[in-house]
PDB file of N, CA and C in Angstrom:
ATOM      1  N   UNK A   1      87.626 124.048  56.173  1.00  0.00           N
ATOM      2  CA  UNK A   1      87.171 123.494  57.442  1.00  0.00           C
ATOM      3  C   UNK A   1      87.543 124.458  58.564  1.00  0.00           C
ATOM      4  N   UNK A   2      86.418 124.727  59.344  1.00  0.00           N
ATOM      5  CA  UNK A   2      87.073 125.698  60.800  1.00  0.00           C
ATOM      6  C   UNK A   2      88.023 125.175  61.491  1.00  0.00           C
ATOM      7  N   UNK A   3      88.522 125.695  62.448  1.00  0.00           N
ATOM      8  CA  UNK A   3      89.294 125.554  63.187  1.00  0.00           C
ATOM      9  C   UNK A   3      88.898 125.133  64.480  1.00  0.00           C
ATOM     10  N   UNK A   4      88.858 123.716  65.330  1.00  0.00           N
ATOM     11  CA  UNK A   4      88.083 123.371  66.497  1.00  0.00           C
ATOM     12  C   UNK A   4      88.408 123.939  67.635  1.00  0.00           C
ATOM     13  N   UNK A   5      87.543 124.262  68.575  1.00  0.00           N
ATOM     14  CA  UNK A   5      87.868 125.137  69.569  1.00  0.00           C
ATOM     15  C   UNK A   5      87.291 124.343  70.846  1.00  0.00           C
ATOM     16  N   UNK A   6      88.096 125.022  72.114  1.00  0.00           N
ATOM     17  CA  UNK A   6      87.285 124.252  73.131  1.00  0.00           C
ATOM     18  C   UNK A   6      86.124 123.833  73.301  1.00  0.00           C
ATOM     19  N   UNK A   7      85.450 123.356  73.546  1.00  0.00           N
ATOM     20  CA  UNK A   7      83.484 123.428  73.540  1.00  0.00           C
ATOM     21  C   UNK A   7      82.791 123.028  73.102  1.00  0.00           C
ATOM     22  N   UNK A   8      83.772 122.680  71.740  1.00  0.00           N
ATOM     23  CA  UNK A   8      82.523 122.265  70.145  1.00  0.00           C
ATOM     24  C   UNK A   8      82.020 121.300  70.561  1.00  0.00           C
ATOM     25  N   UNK A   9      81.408 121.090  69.619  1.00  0.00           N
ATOM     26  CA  UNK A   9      80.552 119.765  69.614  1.00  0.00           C
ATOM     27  C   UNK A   9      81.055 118.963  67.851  1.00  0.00           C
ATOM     28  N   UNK A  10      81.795 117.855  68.347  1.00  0.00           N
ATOM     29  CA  UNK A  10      81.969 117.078  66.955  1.00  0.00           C
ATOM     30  C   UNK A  10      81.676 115.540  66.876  1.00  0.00           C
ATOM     31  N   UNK A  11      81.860 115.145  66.121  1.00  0.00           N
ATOM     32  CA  UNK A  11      81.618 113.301  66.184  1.00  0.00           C
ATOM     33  C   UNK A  11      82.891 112.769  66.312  1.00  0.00           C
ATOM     34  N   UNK A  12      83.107 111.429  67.227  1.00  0.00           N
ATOM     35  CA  UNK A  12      84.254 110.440  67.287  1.00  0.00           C
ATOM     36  C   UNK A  12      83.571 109.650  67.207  1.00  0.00           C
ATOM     37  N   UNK A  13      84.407 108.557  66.442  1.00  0.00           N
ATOM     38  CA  UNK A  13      84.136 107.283  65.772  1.00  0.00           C
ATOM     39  C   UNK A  13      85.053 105.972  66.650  1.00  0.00           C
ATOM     40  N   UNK A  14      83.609 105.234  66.943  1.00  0.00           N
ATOM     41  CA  UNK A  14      83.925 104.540  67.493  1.00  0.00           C
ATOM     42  C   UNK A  14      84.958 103.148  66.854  1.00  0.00           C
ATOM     43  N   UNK A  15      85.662 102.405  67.617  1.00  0.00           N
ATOM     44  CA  UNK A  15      86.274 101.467  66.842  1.00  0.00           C
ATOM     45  C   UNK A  15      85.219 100.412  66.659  1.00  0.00           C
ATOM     46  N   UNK A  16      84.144  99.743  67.246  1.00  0.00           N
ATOM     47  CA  UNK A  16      83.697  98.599  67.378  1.00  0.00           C
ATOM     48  C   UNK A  16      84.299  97.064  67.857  1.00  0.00           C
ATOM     49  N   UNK A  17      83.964  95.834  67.918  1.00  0.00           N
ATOM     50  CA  UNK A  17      84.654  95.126  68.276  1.00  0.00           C
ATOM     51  C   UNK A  17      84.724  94.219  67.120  1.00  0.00           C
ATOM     52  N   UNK A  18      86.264  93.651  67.171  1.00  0.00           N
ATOM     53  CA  UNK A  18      86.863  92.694  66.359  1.00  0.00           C
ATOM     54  C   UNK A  18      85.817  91.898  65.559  1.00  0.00           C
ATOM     55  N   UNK A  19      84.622  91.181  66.966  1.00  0.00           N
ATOM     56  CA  UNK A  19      83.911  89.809  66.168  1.00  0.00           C
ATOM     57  C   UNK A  19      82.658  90.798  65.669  1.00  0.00           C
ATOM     58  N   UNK A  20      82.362  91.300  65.574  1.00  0.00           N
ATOM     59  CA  UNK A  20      81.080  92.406  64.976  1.00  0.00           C
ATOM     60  C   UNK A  20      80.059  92.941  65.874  1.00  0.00           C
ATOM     61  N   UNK A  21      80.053  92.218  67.059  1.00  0.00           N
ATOM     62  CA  UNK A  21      79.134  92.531  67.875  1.00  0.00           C
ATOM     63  C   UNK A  21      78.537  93.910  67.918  1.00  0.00           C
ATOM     64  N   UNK A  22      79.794  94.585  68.022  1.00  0.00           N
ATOM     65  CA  UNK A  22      79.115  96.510  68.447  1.00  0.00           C
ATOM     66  C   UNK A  22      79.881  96.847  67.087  1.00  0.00           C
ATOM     67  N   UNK A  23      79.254  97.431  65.966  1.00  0.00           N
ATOM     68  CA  UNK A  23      79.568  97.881  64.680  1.00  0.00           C
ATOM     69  C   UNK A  23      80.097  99.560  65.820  1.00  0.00           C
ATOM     70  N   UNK A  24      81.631 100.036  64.622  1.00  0.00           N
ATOM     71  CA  UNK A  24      81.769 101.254  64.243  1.00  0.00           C
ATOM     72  C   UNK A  24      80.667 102.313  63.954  1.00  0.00           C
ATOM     73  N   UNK A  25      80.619 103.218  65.135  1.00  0.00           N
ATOM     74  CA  UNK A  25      79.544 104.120  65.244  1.00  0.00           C
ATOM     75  C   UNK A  25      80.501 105.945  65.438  1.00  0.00           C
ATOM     76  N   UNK A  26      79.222 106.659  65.036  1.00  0.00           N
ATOM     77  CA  UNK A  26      79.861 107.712  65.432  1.00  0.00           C
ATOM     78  C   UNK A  26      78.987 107.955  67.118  1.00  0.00           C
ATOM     79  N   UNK A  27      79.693 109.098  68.059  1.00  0.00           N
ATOM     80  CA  UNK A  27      79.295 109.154  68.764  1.00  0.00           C
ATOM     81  C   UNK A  27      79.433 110.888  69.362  1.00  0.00           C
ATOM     82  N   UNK A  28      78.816 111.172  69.951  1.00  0.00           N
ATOM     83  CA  UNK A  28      78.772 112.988  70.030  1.00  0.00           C
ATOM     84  C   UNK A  28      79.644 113.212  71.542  1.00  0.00           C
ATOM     85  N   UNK A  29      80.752 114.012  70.709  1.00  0.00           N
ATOM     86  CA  UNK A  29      82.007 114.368  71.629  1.00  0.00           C
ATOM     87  C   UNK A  29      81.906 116.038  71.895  1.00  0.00           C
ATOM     88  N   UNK A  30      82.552 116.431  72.944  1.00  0.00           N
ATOM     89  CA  UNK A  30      83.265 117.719  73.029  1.00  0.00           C
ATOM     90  C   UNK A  30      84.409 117.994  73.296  1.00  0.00           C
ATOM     91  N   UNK A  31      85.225 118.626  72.745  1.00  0.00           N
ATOM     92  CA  UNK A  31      86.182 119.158  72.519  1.00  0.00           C
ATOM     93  C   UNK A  31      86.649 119.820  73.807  1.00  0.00           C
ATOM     94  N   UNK A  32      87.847 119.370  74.578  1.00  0.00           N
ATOM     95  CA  UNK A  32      88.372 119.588  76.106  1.00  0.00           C
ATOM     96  C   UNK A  32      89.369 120.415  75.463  1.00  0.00           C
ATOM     97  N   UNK A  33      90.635 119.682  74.309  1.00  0.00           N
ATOM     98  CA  UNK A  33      91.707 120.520  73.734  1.00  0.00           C
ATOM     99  C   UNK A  33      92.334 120.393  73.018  1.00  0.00           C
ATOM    100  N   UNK A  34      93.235 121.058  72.344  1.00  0.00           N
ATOM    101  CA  UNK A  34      93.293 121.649  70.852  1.00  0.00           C
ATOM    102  C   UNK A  34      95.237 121.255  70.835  1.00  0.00           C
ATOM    103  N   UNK A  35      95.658 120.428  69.726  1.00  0.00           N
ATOM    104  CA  UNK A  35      97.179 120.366  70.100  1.00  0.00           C
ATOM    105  C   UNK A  35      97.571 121.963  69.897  1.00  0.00           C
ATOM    106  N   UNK A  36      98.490 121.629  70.736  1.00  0.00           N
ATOM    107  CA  UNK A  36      99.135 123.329  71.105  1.00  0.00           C
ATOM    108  C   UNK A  36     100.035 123.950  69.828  1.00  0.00           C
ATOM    109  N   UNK A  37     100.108 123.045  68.821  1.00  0.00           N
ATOM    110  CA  UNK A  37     100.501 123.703  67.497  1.00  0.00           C
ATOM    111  C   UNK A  37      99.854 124.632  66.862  1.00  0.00           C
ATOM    112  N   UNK A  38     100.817 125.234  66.037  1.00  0.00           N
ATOM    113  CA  UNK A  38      99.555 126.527  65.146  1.00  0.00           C
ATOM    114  C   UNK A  38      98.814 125.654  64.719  1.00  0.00           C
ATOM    115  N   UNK A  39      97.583 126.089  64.172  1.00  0.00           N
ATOM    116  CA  UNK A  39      96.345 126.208  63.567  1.00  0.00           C
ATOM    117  C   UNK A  39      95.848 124.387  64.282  1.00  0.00           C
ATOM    118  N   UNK A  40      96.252 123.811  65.657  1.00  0.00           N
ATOM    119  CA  UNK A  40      95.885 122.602  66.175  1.00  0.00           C
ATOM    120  C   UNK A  40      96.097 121.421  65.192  1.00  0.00           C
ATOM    121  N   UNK A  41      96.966 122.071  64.371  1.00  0.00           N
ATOM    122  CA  UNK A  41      97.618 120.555  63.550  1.00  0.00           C
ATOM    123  C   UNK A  41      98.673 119.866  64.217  1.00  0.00           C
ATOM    124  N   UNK A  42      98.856 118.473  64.161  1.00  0.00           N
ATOM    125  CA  UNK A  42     100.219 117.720  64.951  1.00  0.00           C
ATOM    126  C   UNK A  42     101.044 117.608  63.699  1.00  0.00           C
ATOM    127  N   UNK A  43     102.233 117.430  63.787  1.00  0.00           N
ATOM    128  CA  UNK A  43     103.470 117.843  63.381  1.00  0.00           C
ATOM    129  C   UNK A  43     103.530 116.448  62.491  1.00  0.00           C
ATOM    130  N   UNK A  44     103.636 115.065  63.253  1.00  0.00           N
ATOM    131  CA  UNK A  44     103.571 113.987  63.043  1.00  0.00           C
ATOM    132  C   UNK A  44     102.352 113.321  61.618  1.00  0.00           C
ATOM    133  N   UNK A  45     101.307 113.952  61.950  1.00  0.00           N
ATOM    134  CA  UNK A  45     100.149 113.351  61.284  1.00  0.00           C
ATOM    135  C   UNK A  45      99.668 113.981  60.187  1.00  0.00           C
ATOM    136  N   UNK A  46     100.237 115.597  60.853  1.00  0.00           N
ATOM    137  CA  UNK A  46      99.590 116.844  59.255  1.00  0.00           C
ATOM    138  C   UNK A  46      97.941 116.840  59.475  1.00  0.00           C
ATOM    139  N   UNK A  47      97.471 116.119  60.458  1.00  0.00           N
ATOM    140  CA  UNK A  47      95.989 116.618  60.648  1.00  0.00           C
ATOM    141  C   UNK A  47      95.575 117.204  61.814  1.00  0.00           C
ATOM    142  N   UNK A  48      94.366 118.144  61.700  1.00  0.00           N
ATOM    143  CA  UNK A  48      93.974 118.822  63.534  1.00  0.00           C
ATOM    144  C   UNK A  48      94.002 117.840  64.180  1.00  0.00           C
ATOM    145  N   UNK A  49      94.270 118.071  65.621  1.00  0.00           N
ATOM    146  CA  UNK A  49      94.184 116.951  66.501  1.00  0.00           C
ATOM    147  C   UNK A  49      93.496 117.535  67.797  1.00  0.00           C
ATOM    148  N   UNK A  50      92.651 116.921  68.317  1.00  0.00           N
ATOM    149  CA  UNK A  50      92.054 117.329  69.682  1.00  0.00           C
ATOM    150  C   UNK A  50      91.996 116.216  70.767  1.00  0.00           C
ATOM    151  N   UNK A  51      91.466 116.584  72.099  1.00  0.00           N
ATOM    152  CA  UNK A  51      91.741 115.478  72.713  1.00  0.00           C
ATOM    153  C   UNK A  51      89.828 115.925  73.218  1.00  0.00           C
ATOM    154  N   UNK A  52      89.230 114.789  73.788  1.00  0.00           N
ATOM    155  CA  UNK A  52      87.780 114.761  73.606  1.00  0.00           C
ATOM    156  C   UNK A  52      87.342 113.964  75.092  1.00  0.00           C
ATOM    157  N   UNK A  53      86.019 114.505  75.508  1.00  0.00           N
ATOM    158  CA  UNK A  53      85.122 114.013  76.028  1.00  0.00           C
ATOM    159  C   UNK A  53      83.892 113.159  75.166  1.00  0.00           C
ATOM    160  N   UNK A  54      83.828 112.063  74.837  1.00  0.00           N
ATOM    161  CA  UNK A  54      82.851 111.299  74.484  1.00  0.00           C
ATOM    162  C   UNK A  54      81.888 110.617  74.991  1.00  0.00           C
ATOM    163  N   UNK A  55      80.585 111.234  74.515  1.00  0.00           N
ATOM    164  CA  UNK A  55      79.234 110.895  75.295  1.00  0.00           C
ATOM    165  C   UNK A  55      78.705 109.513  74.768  1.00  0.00           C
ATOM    166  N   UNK A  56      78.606 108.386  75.391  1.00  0.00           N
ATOM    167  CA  UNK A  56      78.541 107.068  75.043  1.00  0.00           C
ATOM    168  C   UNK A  56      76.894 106.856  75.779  1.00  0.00           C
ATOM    169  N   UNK A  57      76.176 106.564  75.213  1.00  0.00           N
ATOM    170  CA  UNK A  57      75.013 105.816  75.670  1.00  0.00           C
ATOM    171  C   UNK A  57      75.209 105.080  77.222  1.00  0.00           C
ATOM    172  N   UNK A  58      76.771 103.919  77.509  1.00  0.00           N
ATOM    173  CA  UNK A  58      76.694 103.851  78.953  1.00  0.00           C
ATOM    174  C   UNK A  58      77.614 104.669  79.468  1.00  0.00           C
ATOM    175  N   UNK A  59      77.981 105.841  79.292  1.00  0.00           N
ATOM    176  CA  UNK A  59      78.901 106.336  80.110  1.00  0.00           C
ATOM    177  C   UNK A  59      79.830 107.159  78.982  1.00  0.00           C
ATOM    178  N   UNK A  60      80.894 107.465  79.676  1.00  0.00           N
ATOM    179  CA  UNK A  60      81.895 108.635  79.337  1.00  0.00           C
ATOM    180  C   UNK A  60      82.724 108.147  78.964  1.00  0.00           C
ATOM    181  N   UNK A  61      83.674 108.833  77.979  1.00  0.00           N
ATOM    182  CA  UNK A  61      85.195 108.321  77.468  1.00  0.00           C
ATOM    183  C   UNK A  61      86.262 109.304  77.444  1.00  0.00           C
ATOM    184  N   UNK A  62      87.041 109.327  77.668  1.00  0.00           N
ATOM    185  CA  UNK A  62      87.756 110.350  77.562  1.00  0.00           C
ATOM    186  C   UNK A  62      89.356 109.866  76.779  1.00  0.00           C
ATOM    187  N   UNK A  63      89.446 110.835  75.660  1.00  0.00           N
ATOM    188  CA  UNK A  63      90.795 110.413  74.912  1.00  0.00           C
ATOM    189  C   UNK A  63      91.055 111.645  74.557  1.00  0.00           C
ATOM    190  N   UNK A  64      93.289 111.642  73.719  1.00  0.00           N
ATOM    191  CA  UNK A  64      93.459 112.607  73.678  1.00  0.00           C
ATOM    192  C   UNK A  64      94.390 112.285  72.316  1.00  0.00           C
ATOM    193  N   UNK A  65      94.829 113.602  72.109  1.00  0.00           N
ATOM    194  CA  UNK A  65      95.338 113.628  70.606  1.00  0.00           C
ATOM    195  C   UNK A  65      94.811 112.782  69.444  1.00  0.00           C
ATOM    196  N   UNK A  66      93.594 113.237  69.081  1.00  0.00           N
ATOM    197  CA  UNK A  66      92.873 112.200  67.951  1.00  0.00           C
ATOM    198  C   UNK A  66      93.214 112.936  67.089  1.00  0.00           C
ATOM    199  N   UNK A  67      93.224 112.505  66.053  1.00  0.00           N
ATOM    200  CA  UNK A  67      93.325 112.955  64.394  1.00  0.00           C
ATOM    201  C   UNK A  67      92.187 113.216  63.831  1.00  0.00           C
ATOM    202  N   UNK A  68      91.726 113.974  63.108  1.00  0.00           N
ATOM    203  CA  UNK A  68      90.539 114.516  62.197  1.00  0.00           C
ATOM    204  C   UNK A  68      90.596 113.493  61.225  1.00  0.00           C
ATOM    205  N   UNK A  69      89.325 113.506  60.520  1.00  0.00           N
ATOM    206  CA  UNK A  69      89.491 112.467  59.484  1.00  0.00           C
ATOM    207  C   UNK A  69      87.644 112.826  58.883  1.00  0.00           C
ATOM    208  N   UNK A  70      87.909 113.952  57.614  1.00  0.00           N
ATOM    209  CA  UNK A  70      86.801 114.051  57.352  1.00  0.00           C
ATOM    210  C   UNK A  70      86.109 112.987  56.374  1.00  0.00           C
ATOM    211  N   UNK A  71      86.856 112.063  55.796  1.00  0.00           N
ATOM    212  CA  UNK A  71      86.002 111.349  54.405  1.00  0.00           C
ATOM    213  C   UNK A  71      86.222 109.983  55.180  1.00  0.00           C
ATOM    214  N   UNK A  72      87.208 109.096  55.290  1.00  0.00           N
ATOM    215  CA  UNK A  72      87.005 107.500  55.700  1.00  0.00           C
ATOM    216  C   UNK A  72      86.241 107.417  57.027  1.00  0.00           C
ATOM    217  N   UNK A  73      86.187 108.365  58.496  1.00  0.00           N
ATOM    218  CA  UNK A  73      85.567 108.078  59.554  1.00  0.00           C
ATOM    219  C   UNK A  73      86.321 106.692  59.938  1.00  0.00           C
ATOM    220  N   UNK A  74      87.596 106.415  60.266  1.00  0.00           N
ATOM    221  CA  UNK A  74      88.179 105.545  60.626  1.00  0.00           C
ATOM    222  C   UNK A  74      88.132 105.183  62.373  1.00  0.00           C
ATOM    223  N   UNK A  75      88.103 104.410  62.897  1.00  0.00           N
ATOM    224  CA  UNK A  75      87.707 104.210  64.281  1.00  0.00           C
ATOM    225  C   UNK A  75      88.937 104.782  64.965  1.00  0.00           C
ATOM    226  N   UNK A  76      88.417 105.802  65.913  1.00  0.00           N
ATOM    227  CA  UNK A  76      89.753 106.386  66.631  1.00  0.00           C
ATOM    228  C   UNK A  76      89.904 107.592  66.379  1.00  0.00           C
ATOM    229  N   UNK A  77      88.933 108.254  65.323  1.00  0.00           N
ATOM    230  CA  UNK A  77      89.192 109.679  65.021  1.00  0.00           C
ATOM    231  C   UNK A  77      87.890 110.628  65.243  1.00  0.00           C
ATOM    232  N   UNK A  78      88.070 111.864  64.576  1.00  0.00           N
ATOM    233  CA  UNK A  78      86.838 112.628  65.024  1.00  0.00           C
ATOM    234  C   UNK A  78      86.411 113.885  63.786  1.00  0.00           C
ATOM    235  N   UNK A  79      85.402 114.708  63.643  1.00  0.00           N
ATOM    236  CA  UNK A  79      84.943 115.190  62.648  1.00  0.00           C
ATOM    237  C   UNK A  79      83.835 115.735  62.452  1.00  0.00           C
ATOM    238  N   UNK A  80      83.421 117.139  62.175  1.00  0.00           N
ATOM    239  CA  UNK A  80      82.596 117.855  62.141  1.00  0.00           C
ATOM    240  C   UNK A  80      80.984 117.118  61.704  1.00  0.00           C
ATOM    241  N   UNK A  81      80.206 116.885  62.484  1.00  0.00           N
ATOM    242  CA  UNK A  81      78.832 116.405  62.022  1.00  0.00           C
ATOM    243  C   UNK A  81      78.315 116.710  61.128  1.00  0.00           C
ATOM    244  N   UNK A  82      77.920 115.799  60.304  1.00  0.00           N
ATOM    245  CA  UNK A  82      76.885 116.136  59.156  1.00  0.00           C
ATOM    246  C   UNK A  82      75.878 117.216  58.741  1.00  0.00           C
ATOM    247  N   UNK A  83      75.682 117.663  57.783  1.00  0.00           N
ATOM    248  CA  UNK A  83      74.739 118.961  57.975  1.00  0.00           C
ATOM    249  C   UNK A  83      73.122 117.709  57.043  1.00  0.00           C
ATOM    250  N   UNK A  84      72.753 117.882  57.930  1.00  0.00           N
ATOM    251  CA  UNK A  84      71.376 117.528  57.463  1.00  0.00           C
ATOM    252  C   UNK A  84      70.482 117.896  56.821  1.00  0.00           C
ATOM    253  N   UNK A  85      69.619 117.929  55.451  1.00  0.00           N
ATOM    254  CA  UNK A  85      68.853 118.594  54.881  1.00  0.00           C
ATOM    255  C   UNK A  85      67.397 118.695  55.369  1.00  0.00           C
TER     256      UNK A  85
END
């Protein structure tokens, strides 16, 4: 897996709400910054961590120190987009 850099473009996953209303979605983020550890891994978690601008259909989000999470897509994390055939 590369290494995320300012700029990118990756997916964060949304949490959704408790009663089902808004299902867990991914949503198209960019990458503001990179934890200041070597290779942007956190110490704590053992995974890259970035902190993100998220482009939401109504508006903007902004969060920080997320965890990567390439296979479950757990709500709260983020991860290189799909390659499409």
């Amino acid at each position: 897996m590369s290494k995320p850099t300012i700029g990118a473009t990756v997916h964060y996953v949304s949490y959704g709400t408790p009663g089902g209303e808004y299902t867990s979605k991914c949503r198209a983020a960019i990458v503001t910054g990179v934890c200041d550890n070597p290779d942007g891994v956190d110490p704590e978690t053992g995974t890259r961590c970035v902190s993100l601008a998220v482009l939401n259909p109504s508006g903007l989000f902004f969060d920080e120190h997320l965890p990567q999470d390439e296979d479950a897509h757990d709500g709260s994390t983020w991860h290189w987009p799909e390659v499409s055939a």
